[in-house]
C-alpha atoms as a PDB file:
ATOM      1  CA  UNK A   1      80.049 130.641  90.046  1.00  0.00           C
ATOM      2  CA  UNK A   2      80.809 130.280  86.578  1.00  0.00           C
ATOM      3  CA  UNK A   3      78.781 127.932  84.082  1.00  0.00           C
ATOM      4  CA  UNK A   4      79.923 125.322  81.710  1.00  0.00           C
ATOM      5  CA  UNK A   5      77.764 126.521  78.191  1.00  0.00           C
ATOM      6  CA  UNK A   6      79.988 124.444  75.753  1.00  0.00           C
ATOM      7  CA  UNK A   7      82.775 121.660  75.651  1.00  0.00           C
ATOM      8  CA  UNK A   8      84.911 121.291  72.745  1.00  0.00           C
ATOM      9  CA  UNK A   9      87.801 117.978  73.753  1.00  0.00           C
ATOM     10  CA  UNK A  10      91.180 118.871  72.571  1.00  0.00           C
ATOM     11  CA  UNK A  11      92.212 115.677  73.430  1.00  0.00           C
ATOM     12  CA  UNK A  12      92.052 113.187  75.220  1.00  0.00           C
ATOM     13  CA  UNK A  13      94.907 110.340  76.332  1.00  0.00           C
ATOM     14  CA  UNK A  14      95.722 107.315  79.039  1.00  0.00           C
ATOM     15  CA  UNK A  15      96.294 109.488  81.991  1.00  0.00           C
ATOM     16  CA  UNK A  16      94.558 112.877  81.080  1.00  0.00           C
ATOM     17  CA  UNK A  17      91.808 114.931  78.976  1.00  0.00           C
ATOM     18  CA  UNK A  18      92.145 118.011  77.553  1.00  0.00           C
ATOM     19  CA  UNK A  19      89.223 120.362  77.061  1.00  0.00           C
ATOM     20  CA  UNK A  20      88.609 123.808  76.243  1.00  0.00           C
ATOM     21  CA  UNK A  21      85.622 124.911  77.581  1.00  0.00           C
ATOM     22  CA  UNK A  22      82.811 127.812  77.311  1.00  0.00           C
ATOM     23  CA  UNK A  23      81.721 129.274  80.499  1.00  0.00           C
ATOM     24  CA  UNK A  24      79.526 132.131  81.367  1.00  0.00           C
ATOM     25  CA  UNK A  25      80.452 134.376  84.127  1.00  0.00           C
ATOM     26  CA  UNK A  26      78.967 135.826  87.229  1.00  0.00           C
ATOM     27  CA  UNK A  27      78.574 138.671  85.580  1.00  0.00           C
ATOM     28  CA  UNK A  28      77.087 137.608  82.166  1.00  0.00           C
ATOM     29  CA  UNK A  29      79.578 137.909  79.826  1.00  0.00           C
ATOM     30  CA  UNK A  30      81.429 134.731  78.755  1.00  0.00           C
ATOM     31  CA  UNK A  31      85.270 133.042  78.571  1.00  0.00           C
ATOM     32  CA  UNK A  32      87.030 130.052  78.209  1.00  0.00           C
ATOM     33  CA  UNK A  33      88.706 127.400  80.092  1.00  0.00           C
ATOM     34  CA  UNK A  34      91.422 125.015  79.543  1.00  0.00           C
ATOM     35  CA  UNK A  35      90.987 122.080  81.856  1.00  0.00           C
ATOM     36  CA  UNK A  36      93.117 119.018  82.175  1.00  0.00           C
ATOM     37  CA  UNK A  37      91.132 116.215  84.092  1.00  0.00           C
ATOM     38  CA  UNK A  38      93.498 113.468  85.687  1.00  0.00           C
ATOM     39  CA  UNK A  39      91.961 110.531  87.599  1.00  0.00           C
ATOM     40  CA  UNK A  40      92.282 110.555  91.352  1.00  0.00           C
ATOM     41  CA  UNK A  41      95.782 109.537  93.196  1.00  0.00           C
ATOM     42  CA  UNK A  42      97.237 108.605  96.367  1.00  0.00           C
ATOM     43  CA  UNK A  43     100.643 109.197  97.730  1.00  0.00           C
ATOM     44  CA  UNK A  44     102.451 107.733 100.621  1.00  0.00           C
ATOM     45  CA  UNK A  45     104.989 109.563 103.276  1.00  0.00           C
ATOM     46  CA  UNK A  46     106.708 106.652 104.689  1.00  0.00           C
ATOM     47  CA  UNK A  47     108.871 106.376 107.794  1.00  0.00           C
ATOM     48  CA  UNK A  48     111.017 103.534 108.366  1.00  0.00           C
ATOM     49  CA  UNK A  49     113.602 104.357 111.151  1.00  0.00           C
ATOM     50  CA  UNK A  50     112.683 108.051 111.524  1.00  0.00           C
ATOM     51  CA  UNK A  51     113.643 107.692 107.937  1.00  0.00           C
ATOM     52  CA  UNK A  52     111.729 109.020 104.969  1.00  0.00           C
ATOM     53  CA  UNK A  53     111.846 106.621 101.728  1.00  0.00           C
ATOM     54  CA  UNK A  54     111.690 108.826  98.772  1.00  0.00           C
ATOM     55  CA  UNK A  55     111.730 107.150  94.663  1.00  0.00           C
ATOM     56  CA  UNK A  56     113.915 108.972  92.625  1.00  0.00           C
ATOM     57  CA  UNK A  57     113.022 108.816  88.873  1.00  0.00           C
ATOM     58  CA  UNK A  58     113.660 110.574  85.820  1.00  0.00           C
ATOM     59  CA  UNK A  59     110.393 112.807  84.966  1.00  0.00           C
ATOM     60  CA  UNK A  60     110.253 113.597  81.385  1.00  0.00           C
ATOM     61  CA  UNK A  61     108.292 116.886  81.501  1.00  0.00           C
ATOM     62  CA  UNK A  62     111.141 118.291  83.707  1.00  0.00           C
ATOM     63  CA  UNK A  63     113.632 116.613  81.869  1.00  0.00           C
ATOM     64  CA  UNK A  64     115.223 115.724  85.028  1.00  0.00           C
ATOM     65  CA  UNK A  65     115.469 113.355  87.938  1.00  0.00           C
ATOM     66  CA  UNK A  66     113.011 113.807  90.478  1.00  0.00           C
ATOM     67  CA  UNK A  67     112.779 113.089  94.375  1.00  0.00           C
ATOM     68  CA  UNK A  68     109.649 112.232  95.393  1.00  0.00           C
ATOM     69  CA  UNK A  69     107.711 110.065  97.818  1.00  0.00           C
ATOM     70  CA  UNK A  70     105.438 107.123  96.202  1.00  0.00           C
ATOM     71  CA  UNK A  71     102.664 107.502  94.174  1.00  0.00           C
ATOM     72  CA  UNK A  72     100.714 106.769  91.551  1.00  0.00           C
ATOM     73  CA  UNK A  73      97.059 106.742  90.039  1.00  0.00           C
ATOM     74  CA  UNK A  74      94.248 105.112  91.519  1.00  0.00           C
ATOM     75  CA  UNK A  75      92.597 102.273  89.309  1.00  0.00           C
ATOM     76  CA  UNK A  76      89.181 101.670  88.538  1.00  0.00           C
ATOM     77  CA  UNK A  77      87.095 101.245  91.551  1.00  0.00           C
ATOM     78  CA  UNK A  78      90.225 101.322  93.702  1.00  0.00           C
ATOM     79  CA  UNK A  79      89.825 103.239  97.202  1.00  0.00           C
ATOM     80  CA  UNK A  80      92.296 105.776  97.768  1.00  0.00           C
ATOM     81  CA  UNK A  81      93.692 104.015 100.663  1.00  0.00           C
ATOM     82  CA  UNK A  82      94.158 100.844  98.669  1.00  0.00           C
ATOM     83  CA  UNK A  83      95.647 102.807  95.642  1.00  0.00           C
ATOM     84  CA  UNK A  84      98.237 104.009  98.600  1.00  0.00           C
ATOM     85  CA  UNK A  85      98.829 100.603  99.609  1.00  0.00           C
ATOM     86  CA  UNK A  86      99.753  98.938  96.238  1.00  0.00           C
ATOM     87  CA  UNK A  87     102.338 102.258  95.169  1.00  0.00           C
ATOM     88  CA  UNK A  88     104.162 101.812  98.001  1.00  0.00           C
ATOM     89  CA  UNK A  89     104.416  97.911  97.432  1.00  0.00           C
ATOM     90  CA  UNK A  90     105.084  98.538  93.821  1.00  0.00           C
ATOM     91  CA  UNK A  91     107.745 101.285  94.315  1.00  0.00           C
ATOM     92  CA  UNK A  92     109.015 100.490  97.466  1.00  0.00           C
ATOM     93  CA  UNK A  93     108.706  96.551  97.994  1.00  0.00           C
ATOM     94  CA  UNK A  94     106.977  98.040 101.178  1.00  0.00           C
ATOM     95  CA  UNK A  95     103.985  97.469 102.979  1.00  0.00           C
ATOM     96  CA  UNK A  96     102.337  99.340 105.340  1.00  0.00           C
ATOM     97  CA  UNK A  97     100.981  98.438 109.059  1.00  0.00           C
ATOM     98  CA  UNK A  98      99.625 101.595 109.774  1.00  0.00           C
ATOM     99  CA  UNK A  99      97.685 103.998 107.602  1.00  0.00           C
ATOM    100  CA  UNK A 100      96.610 107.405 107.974  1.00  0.00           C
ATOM    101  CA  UNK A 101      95.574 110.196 105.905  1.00  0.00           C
ATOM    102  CA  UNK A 102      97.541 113.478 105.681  1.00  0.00           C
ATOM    103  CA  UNK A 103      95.489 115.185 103.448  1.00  0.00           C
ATOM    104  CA  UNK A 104      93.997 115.717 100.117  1.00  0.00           C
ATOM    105  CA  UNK A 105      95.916 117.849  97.641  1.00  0.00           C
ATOM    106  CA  UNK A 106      94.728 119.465  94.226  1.00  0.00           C
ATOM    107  CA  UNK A 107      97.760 119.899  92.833  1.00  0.00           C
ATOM    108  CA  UNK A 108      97.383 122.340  90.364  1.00  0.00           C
ATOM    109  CA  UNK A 109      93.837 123.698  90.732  1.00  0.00           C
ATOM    110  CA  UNK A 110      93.898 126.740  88.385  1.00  0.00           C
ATOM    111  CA  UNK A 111      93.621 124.361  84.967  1.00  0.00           C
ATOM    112  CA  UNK A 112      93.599 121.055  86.025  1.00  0.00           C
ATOM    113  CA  UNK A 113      91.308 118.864  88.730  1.00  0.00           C
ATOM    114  CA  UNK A 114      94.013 116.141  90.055  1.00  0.00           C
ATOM    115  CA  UNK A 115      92.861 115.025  93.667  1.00  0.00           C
ATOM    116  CA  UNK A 116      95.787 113.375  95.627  1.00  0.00           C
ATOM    117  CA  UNK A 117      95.391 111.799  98.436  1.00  0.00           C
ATOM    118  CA  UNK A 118      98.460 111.727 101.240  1.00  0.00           C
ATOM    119  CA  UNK A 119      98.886 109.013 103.852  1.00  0.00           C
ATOM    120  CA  UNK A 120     101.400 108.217 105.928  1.00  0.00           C
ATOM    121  CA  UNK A 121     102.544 104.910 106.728  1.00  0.00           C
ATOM    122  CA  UNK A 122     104.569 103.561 109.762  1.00  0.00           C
ATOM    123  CA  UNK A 123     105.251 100.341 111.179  1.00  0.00           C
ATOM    124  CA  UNK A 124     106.561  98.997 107.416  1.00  0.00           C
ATOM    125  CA  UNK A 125     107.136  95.240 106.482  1.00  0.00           C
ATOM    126  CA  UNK A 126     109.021  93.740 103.082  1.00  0.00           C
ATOM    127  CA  UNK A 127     106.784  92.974  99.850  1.00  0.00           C
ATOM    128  CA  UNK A 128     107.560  92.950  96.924  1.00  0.00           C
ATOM    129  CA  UNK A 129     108.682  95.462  94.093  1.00  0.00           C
ATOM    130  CA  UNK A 130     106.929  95.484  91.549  1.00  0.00           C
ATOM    131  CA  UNK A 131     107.743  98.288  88.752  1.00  0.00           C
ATOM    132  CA  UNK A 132     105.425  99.272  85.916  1.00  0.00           C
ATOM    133  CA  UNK A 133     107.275  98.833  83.145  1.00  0.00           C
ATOM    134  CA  UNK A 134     108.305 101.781  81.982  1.00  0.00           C
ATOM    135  CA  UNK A 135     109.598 102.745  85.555  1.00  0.00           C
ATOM    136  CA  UNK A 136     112.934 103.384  86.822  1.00  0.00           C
ATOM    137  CA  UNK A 137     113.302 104.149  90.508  1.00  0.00           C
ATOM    138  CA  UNK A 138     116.057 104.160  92.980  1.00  0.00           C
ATOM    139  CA  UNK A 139     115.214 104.306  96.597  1.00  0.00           C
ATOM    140  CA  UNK A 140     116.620 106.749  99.340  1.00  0.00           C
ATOM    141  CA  UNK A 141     116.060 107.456 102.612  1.00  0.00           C
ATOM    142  CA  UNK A 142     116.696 110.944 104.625  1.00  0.00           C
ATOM    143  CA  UNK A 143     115.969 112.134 108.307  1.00  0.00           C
ATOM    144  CA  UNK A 144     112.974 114.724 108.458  1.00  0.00           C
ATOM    145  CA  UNK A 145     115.833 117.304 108.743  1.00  0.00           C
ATOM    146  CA  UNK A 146     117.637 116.486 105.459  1.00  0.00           C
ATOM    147  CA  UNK A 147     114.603 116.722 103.835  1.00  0.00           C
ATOM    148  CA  UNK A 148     113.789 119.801 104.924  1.00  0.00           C
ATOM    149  CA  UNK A 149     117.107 120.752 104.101  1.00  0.00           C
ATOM    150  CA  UNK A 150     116.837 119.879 100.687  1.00  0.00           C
ATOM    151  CA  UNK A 151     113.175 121.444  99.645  1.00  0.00           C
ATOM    152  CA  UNK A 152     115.562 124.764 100.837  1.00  0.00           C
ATOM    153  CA  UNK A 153     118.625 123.980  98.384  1.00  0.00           C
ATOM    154  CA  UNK A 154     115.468 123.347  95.678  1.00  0.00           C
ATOM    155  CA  UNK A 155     116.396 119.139  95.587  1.00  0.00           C
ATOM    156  CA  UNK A 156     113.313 118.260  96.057  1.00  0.00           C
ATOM    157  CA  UNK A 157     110.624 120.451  93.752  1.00  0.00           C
ATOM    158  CA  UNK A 158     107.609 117.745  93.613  1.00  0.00           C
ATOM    159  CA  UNK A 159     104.679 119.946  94.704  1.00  0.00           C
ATOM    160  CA  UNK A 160     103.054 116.362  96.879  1.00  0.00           C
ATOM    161  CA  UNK A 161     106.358 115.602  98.749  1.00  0.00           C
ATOM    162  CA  UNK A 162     106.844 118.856 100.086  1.00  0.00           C
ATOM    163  CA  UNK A 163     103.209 119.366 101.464  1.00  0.00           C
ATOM    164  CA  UNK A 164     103.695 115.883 102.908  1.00  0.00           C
ATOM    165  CA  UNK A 165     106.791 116.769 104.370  1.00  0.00           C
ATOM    166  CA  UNK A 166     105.766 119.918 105.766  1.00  0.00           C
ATOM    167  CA  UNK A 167     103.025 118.104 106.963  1.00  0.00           C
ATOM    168  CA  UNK A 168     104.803 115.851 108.824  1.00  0.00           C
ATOM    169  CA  UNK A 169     107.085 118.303 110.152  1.00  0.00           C
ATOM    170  CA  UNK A 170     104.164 119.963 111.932  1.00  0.00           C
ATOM    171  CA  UNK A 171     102.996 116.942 113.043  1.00  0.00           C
ATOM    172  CA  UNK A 172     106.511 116.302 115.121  1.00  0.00           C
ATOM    173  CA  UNK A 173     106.349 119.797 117.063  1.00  0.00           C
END
């Protein structure tokens, strides 16, 4: 196990912190760390006539247009499953009946400690949209099949949605 001996912040921002840290190793000797720490998350896979609703929006680190199922960061005190609730109301103008949780997913555990959580949600009603504002999202909907399909011809690349699909997919065998 390694242990933190000094934290200098590098910096620190509305959805992350940046830190490089000091840590002494199993062994003795010491290194350092780069950690980004993100709040918590919660994403939603959800099926609407053996349909999966995917957001597409443009994604700025990518610099490119990204398919990807709901999500979005949890807010103070928020429970996961509520955080799940409101994305896909916000994004979607969806709300679900029926909650479950897929998993938990760190998605990128070697320098950064995002938890996201991933439900699924059937039996789906109207809400209301209700963007932030400084999103743009189209919805789409694909079978289980063209979704697959399209992780394969690398259309879908979000790290989240795949698990969730694959996921899923298991789930239907």
């Amino acid at each position: 196990m390694e242990e933190q001996e000094k934290r200098q912040e590098i910096y620190s921002g509305k959805i992350i912190k940046v830190y490089k840290d000091t840590v002494k190793l199993p062994n003795g000797n010491f290194s350092s760390r780069e950690i980004v720490l993100h709040n918590e998350c919660s994403a939603v896979l959800a099926i609407q006539d053996e349909k999966i609703i995917f957001v597409r929006q443009y994604r700025y680190p990518i610099k490119n247009y990204s398919l990807e199922i709901p999500a979005g960061i949890m807010d103070d005190g928020e429970s996961p499953e509520d955080c799940a609730k409101r994305e896909l109301e916000e994004e979607t103008g969806l709300i679900a009946q029926n909650l479950d949780l897929l998993f938990k997913l760190h998605s990128s555990i070697g320098f950064c400690n995002e938890l996201i959580n991933v439900y699924i949600a059937k039996g789906l009603a109207i809400g209301k949209q209700n963007f932030d504002e400084d999103e743009f999202i189209t919805l789409e909907k694909y079978s289980l099949d063209q979704a697959l399909k399209m992780i394969k011809e690398y259309k879908i690349t979000d790290a989240k949605t795949i698990a969730a699909i694959f996921a899923y997919s298991a789930s239907c065998k």
